[in-house]
Protein backbone atom coordinates (compact mmCIF):
# COMPACT_ATOMS: atom_id res chain seq x y z
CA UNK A 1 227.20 -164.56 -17.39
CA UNK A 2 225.22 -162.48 -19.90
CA UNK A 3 226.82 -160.59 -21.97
CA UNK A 4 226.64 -156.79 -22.63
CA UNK A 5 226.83 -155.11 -25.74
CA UNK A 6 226.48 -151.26 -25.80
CA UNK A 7 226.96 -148.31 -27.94
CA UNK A 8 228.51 -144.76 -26.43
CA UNK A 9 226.75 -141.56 -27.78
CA UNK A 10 227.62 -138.34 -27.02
CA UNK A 11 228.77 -135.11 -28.17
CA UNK A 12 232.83 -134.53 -28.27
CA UNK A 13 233.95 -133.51 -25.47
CA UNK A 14 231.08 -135.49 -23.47
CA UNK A 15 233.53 -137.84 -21.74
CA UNK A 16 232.89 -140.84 -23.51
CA UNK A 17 236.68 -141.58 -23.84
CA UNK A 18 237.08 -141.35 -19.73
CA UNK A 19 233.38 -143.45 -19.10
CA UNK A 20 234.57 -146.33 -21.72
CA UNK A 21 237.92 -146.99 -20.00
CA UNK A 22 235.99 -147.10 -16.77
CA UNK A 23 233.12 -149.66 -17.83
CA UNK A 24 235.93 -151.92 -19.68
CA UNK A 25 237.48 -152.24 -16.68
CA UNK A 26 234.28 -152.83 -14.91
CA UNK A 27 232.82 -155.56 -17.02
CA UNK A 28 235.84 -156.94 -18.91
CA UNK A 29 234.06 -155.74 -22.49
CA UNK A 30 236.10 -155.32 -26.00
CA UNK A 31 236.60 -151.78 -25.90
CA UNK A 32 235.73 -150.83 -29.85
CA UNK A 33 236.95 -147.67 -30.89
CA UNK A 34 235.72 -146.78 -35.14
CA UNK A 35 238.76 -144.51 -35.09
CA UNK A 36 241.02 -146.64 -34.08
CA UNK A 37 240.15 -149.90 -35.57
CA UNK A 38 239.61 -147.63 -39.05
CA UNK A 39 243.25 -146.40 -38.78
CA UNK A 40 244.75 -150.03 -38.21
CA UNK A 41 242.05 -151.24 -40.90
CA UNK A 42 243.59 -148.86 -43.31
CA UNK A 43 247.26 -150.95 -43.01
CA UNK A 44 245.78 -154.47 -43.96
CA UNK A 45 242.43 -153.90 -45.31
CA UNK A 46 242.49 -153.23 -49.48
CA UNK A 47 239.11 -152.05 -48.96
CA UNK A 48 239.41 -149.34 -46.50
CA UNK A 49 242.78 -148.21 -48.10
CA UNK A 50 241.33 -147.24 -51.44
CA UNK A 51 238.42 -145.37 -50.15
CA UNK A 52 240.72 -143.28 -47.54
CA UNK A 53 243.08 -142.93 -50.25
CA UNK A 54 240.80 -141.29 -52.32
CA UNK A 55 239.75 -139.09 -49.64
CA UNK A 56 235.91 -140.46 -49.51
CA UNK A 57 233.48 -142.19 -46.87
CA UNK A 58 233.87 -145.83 -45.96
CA UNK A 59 230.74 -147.42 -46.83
CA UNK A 60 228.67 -148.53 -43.61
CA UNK A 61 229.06 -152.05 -44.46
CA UNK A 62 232.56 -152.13 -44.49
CA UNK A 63 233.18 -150.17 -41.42
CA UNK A 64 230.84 -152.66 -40.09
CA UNK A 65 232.80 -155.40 -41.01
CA UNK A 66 235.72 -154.45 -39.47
CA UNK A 67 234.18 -153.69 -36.37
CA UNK A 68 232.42 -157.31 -36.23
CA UNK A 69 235.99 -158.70 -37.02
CA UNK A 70 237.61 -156.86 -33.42
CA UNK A 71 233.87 -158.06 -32.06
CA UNK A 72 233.76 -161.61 -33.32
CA UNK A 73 237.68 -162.03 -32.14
CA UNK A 74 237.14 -160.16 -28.40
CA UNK A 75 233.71 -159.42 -28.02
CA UNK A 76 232.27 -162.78 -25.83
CA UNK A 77 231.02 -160.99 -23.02
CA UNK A 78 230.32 -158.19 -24.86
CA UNK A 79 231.67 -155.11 -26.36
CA UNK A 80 231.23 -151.00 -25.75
CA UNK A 81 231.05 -149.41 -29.15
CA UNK A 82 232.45 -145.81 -29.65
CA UNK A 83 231.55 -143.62 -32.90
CA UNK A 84 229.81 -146.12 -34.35
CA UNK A 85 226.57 -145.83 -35.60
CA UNK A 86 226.64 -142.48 -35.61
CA UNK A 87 223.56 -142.33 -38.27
CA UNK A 88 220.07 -144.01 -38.23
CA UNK A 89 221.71 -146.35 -41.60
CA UNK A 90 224.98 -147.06 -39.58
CA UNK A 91 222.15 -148.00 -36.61
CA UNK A 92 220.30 -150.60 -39.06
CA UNK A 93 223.44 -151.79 -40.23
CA UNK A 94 224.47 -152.96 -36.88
CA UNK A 95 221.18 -154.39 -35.69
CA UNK A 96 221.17 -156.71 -38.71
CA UNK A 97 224.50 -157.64 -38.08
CA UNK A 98 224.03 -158.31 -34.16
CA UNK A 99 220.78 -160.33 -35.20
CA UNK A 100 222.73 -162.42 -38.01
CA UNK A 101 224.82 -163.37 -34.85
CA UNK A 102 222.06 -163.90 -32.25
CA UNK A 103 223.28 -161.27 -30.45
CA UNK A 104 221.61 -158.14 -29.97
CA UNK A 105 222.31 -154.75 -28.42
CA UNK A 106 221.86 -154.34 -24.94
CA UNK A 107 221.59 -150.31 -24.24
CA UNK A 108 222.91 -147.15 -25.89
CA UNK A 109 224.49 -145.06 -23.48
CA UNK A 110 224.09 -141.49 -23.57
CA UNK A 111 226.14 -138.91 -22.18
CA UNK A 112 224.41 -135.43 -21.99
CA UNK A 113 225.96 -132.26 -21.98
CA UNK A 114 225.16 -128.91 -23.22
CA UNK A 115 226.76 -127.28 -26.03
CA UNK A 116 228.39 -124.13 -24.60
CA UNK A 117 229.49 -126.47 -21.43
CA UNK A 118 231.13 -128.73 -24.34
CA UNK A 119 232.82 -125.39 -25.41
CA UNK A 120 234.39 -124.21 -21.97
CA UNK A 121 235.81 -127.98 -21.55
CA UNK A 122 237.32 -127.94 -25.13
CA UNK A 123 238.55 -124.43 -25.60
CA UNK A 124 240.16 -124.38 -22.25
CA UNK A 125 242.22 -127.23 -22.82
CA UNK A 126 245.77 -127.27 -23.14
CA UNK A 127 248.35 -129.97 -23.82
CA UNK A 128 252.10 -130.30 -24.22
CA UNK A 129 253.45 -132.50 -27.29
CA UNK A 130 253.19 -135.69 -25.65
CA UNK A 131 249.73 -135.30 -25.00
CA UNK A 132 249.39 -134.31 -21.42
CA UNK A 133 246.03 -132.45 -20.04
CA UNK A 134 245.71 -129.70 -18.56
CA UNK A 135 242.69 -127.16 -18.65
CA UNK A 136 242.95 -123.19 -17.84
CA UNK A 137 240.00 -123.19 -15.40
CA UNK A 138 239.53 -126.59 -13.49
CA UNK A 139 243.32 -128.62 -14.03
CA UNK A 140 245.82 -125.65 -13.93
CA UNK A 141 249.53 -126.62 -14.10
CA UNK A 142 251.96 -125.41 -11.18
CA UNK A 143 253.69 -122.78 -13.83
CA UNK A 144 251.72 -121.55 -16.37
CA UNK A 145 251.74 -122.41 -19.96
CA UNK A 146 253.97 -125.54 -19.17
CA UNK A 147 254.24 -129.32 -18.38
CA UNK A 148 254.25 -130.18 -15.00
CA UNK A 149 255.80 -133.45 -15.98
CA UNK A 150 258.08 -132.62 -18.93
CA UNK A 151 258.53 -129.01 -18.29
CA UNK A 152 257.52 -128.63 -22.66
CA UNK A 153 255.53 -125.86 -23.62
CA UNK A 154 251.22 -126.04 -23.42
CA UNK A 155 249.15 -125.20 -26.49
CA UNK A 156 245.92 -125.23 -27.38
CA UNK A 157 245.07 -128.10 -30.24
CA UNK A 158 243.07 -126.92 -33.60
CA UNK A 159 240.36 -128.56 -32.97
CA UNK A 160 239.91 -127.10 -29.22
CA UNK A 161 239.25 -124.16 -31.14
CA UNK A 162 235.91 -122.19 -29.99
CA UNK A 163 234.75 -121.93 -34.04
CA UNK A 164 236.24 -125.56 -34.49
CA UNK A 165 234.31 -127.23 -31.59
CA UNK A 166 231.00 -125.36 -32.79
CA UNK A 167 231.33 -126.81 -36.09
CA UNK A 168 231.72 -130.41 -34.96
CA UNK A 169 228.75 -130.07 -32.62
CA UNK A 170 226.52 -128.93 -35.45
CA UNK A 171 227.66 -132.15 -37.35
CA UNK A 172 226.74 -133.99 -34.52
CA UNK A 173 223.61 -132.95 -34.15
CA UNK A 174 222.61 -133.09 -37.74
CA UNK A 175 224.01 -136.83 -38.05
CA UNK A 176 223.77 -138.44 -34.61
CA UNK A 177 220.79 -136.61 -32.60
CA UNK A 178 218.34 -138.43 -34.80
CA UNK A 179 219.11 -141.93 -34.19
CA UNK A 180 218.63 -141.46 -30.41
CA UNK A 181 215.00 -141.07 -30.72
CA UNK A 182 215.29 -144.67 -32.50
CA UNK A 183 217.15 -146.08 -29.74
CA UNK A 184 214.64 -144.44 -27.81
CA UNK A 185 211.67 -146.18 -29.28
CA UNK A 186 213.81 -149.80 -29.16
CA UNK A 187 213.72 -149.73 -25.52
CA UNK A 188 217.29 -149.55 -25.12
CA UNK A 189 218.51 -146.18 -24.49
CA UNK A 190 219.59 -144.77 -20.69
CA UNK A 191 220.95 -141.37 -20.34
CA UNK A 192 223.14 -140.18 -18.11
CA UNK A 193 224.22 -136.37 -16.89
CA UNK A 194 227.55 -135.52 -18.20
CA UNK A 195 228.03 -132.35 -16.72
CA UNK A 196 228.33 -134.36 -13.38
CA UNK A 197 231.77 -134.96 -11.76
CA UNK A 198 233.56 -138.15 -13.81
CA UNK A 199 232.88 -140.21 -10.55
CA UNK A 200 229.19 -139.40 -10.50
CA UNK A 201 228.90 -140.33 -13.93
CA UNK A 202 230.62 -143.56 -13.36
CA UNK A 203 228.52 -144.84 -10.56
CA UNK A 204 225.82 -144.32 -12.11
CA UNK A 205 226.46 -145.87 -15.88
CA UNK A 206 228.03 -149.13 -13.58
CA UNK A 207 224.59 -149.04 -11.48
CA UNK A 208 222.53 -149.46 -14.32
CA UNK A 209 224.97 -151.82 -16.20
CA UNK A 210 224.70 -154.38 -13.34
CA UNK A 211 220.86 -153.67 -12.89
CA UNK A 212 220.55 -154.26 -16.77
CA UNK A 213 222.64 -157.57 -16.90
CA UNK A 214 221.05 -159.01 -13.23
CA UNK A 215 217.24 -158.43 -15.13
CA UNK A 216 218.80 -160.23 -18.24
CA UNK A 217 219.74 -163.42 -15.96
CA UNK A 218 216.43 -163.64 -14.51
């Protein structure tokens, strides 16, 4: 079976958290979050530490590193990579590492949404200390302002903030929006409609998965 490795692009609050769960699950792929594997890098990784220590950047190459480590250990069939590359360096960085592997990426999949949609979905959120959803317009709890499964108070997170989700769109856009006419040019990028129901969005992302890996067996 051919394996699939992809990249997730979007803008927060996109759904790319809800669509990688779903294709995981789909195609058995290492599910590769940066955050995540930067935050348990930070524990065992002297390299990492000392530049999130001092409050700076990790260099490309070593956040590339410790992806390829999670990639190298899980990553057979393939992998779905989330917030990484987010810049057209981070995007050479892992081509030359995929081709120093004789691997190579198989699509960059990304999830469209406009910005002031992205701002409804954020700002409207609301969740309880133990991190249960809800949202004031389309997921309503039965008593308002609270849990419906721990009865604890719902509040709205700093960065759900109107001003706060504004600012980390513009970032986006500065940083990421120009590597997607790269991936554009490479062949490999396939967008999708986020402002579709999750379902929708699913179906089709799976569709053109299997159509994608079918073409690669022929």
């Amino acid at each position: 079976m051919s394996e699939l490795n992809l990249i997730l692009i979007g803008p927060p609050g996109a759904g790319k958290g809800t669509q990688a769960e779903r294709i995981t699950q789909d195609f058995r792929l290492a599910y590769i979050s940066t955050g995540d594997e930067m935050r348990a890098a930070k524990e065992t990784d002297e390299d990492v530490r000392r530049y999130v220590d001092a409050g700076e950047l990790v260099p490309d190459d070593i956040v590339c590193k410790v992806l390829f480590k999670r990639m190298d250990a899980e990553g057979d069939d393939g992998f779905i990579l989330d917030g990484f590359p987010r810049t057209r360096p981070q995007a050479d960085v892992l081509n030359e590492a995929l081709e120093r592997r004789g691997r190579r990426l198989t699509a960059a999949l990304l999830i469209e949404v406009d910005d002031e949609v992205i701002v409804q979905r954020l700002a409207g959120r609301r969740v309880c200390k133990n991190g249960h959803p809800y949202h004031v317009d389309y997921n309503r709890p039965k008593h308002d302002g609270v849990c419906d499964i721990d009865g604890l108070p719902l509040v709205q997170r700093e960065d759900d903030q109107p001003d706060t989700i504004r600012k980390r769109l513009r970032v986006y856009h500065e940083q990421t929006e120009p590597i997607v006419d790269h991936l554009d040019d490479q062949g490999v990028l396939r967008r999708f409609d986020g402002t579709r129901p999750p379902g929708e969005v699913h179906d089709h992302i799976r569709a053109t998965l299997a159509t994608l890996r079918l073409e690669d067996q022929l």
